[in-house]
N, C-alpha and C. Protein backbone atom coordinates (compact mmCIF):
# COMPACT_ATOMS: atom_id res chain seq x y z
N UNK A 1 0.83 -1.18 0.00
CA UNK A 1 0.00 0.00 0.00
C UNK A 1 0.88 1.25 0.00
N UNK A 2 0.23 2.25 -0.67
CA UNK A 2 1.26 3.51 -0.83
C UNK A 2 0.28 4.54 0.32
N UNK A 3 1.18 5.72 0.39
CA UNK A 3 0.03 6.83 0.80
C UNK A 3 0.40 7.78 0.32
N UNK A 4 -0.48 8.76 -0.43
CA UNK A 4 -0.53 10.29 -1.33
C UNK A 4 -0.81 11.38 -0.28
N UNK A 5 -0.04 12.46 -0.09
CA UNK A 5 -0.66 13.36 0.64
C UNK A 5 -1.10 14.41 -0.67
N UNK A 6 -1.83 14.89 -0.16
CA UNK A 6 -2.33 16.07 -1.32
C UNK A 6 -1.83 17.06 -0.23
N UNK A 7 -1.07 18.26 -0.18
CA UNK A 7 -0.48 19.28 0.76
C UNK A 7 -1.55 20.76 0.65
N UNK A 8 -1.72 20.96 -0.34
CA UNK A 8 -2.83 21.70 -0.45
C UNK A 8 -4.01 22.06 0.72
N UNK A 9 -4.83 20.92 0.57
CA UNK A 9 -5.73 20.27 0.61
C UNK A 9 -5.65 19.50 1.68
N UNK A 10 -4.37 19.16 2.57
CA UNK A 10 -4.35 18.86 3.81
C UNK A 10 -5.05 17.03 3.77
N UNK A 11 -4.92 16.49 2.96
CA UNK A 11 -5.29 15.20 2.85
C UNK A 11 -4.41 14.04 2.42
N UNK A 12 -4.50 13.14 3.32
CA UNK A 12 -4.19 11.77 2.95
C UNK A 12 -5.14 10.91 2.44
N UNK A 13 -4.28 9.89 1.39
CA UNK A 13 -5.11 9.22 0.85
C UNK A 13 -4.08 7.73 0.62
N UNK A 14 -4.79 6.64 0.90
CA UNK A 14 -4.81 5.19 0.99
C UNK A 14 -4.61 4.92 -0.49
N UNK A 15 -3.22 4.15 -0.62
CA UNK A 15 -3.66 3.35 -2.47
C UNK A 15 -3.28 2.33 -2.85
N UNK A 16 -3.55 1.80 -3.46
CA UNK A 16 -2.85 0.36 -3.89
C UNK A 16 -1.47 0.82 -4.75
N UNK A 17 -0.38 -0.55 -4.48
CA UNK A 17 0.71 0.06 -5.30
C UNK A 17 0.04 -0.08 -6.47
N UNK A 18 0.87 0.85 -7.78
CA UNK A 18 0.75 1.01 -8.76
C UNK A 18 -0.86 1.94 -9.65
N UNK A 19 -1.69 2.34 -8.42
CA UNK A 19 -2.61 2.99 -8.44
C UNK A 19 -2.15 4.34 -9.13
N UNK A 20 -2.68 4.77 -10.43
CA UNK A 20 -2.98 5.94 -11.08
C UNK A 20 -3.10 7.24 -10.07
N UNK A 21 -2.25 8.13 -10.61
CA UNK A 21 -2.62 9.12 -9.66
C UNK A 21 -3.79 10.51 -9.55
N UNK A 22 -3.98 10.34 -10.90
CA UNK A 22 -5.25 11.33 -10.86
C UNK A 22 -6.21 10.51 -10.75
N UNK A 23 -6.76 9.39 -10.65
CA UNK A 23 -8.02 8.51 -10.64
C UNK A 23 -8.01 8.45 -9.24
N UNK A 24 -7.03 8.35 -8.40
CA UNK A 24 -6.81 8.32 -7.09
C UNK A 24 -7.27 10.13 -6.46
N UNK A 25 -6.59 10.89 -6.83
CA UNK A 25 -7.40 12.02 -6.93
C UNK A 25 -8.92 12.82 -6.77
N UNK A 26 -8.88 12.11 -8.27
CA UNK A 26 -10.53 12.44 -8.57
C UNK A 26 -11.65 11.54 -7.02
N UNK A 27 -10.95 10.63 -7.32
CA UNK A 27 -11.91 9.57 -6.21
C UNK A 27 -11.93 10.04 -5.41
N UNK A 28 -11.24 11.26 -4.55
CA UNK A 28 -10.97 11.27 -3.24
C UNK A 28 -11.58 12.72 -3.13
N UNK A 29 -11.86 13.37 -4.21
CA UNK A 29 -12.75 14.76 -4.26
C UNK A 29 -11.63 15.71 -4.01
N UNK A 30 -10.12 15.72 -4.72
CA UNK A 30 -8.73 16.46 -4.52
C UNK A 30 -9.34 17.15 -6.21
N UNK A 31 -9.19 18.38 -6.28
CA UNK A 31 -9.38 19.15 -7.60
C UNK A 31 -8.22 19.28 -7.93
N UNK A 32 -7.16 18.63 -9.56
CA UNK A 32 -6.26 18.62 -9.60
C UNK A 32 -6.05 19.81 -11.30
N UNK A 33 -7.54 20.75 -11.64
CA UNK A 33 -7.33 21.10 -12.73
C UNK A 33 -7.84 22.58 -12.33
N UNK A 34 -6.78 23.66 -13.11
CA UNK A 34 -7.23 24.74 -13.00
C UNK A 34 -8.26 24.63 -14.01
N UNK A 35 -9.09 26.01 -14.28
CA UNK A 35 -10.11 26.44 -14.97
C UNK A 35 -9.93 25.98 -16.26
N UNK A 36 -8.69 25.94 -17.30
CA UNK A 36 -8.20 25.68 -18.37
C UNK A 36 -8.73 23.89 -18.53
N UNK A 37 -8.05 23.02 -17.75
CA UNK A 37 -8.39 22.38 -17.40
C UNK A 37 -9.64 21.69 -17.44
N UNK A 38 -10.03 22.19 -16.92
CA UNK A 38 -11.77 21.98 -16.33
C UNK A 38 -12.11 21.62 -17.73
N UNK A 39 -12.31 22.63 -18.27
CA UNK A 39 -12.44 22.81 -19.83
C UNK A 39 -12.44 21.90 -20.88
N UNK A 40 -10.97 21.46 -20.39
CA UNK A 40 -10.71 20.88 -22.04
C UNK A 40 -9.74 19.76 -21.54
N UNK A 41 -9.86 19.14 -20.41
CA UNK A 41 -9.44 18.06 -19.97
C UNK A 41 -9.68 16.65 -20.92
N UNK A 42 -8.50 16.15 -21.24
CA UNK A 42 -8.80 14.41 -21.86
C UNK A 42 -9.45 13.65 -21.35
N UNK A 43 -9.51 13.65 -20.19
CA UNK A 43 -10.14 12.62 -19.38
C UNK A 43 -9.36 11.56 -18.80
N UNK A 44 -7.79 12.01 -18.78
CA UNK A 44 -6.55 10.84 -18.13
C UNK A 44 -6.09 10.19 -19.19
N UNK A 45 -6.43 10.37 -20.28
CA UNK A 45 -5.77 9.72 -21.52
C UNK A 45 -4.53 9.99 -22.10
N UNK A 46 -3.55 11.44 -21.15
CA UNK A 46 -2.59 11.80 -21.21
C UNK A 46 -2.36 12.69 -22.98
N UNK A 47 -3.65 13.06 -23.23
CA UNK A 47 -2.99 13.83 -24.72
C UNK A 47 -3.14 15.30 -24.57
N UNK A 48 -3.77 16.06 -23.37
CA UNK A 48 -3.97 17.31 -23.16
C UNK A 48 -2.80 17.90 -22.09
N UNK A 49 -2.21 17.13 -21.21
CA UNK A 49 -1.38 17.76 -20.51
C UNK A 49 -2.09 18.69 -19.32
N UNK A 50 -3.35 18.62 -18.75
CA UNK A 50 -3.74 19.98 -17.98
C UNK A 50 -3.77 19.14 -16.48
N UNK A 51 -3.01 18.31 -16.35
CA UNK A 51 -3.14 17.69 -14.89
C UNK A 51 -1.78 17.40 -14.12
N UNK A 52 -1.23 19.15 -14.59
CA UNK A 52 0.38 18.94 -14.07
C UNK A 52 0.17 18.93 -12.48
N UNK A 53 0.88 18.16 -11.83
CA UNK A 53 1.17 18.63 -10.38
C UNK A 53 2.58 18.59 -9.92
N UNK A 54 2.81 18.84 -8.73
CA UNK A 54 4.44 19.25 -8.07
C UNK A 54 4.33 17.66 -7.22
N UNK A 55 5.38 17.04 -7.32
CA UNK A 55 5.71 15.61 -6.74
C UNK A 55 7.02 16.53 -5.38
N UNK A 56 6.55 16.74 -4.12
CA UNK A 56 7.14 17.33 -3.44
C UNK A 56 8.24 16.48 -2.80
N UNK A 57 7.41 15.27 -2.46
CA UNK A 57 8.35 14.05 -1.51
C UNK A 57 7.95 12.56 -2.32
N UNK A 58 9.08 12.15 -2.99
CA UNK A 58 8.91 10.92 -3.31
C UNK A 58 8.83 10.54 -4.68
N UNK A 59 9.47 11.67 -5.47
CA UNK A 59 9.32 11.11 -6.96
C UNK A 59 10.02 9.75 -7.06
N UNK A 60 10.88 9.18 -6.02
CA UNK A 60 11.42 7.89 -6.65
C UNK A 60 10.46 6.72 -6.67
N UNK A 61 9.36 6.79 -5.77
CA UNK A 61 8.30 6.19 -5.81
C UNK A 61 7.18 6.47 -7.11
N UNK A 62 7.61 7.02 -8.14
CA UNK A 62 6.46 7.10 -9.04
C UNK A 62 7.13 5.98 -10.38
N UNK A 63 6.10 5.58 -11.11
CA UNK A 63 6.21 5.68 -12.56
C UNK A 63 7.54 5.97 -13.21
N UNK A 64 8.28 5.58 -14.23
CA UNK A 64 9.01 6.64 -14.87
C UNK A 64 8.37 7.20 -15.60
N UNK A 65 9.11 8.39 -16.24
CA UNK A 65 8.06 9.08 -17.26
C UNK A 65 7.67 8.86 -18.35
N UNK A 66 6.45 9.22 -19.10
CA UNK A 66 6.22 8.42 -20.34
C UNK A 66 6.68 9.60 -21.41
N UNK A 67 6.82 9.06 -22.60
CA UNK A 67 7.76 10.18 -23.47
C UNK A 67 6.83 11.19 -24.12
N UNK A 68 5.28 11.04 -23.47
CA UNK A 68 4.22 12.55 -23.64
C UNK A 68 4.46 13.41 -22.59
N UNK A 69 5.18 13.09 -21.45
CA UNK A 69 5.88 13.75 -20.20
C UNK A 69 6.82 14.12 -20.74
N UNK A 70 7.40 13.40 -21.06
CA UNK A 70 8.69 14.16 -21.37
C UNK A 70 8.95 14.83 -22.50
N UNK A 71 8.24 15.46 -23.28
CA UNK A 71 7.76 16.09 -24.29
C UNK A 71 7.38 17.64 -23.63
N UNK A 72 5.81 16.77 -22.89
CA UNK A 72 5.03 18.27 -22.55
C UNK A 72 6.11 18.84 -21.17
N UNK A 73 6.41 18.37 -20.31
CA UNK A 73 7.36 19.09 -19.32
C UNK A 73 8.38 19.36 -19.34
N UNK A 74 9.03 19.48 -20.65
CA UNK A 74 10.43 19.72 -21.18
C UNK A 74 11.35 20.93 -20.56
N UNK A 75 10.03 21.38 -20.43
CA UNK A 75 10.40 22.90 -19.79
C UNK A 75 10.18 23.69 -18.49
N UNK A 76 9.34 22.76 -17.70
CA UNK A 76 8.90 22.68 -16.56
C UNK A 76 10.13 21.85 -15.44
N UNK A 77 9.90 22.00 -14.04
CA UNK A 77 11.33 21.59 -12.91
C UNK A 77 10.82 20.02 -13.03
N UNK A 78 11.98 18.69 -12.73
CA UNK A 78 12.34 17.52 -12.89
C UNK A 78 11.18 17.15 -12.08
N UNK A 79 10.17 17.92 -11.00
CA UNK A 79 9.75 17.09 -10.01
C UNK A 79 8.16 17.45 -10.94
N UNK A 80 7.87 18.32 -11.78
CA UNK A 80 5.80 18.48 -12.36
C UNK A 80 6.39 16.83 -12.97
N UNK A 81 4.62 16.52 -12.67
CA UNK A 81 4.33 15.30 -13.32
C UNK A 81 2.57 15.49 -14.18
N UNK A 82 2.25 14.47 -15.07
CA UNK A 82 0.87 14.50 -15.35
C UNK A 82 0.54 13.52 -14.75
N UNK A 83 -0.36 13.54 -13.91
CA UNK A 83 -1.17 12.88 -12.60
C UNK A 83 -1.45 12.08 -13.95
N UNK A 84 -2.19 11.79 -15.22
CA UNK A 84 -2.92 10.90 -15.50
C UNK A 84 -1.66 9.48 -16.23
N UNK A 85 -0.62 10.31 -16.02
CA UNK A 85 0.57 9.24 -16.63
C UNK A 85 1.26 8.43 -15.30
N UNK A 86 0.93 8.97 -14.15
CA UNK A 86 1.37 8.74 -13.16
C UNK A 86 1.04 7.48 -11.98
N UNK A 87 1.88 6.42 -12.10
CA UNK A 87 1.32 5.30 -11.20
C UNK A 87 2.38 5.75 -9.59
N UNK A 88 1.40 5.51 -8.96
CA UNK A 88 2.00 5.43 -7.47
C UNK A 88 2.63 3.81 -7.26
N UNK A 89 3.93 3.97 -6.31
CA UNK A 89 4.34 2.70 -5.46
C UNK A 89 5.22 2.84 -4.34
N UNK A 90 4.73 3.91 -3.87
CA UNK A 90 5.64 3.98 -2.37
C UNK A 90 4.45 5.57 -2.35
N UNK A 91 5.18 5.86 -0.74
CA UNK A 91 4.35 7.00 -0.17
C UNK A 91 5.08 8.50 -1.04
N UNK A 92 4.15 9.07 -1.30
CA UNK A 92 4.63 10.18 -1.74
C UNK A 92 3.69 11.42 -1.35
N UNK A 93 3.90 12.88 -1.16
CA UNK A 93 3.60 14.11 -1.25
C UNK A 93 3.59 14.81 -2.66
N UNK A 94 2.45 15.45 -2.82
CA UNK A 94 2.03 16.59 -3.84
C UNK A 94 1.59 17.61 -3.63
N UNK A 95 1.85 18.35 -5.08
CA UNK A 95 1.04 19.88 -4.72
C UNK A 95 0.03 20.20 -6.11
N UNK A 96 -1.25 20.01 -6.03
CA UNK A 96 -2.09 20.53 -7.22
C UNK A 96 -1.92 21.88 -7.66
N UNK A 97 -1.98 21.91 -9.14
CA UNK A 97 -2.07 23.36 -9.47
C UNK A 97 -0.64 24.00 -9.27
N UNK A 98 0.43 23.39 -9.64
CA UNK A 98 1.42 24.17 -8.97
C UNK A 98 1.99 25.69 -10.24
């Protein structure tokens, strides 16, 4: 079992390893999309990019990145991730909206 803090939002959340991290999110009622977002969100299918977040504690516990990450965050710091490319397997900290 992993655990996600959302820092924001002051919440922990319970996950199975390898659990998706925006589905884990969404489930838990954590808002991980600004207004843009909202909008014109893929739906986790990873082709819009609007579900960046800040991996504060524990990027070694994620996923590696998939090469639509590493595309769209080319230009963004080593730790934004897209929650919908993102599998959890150890405890980690985030920041939505960063």
């Amino acid at each position: 079992m992993s655990t996600i803090t959302f820092v924001k939002e002051d919440k922990l959340v319970i996950a199975a390893n390898g659990a998706n991290l925006r589905e884990k999110a969404l489930q838990n009622n954590v808002d991980i999309y600004k207004l843009r977002g909202k909008l014109v969100n893929c739906g986790g299918y990873g082709q819009c990019g609007t579900c960046i977040v800040e991996i504060v504690e524990g990027k070694e516990n994620l996923s590696p990145k998939t090469p639509f990450e590493q595309k769209r965050l080319k230009k963004k710091p080593d730790n934004y991730r897209l929650a919908c490319q993102t599998l959890v397997n150890g405890p980690i900290s985030v920041k939505t909206k960063p």
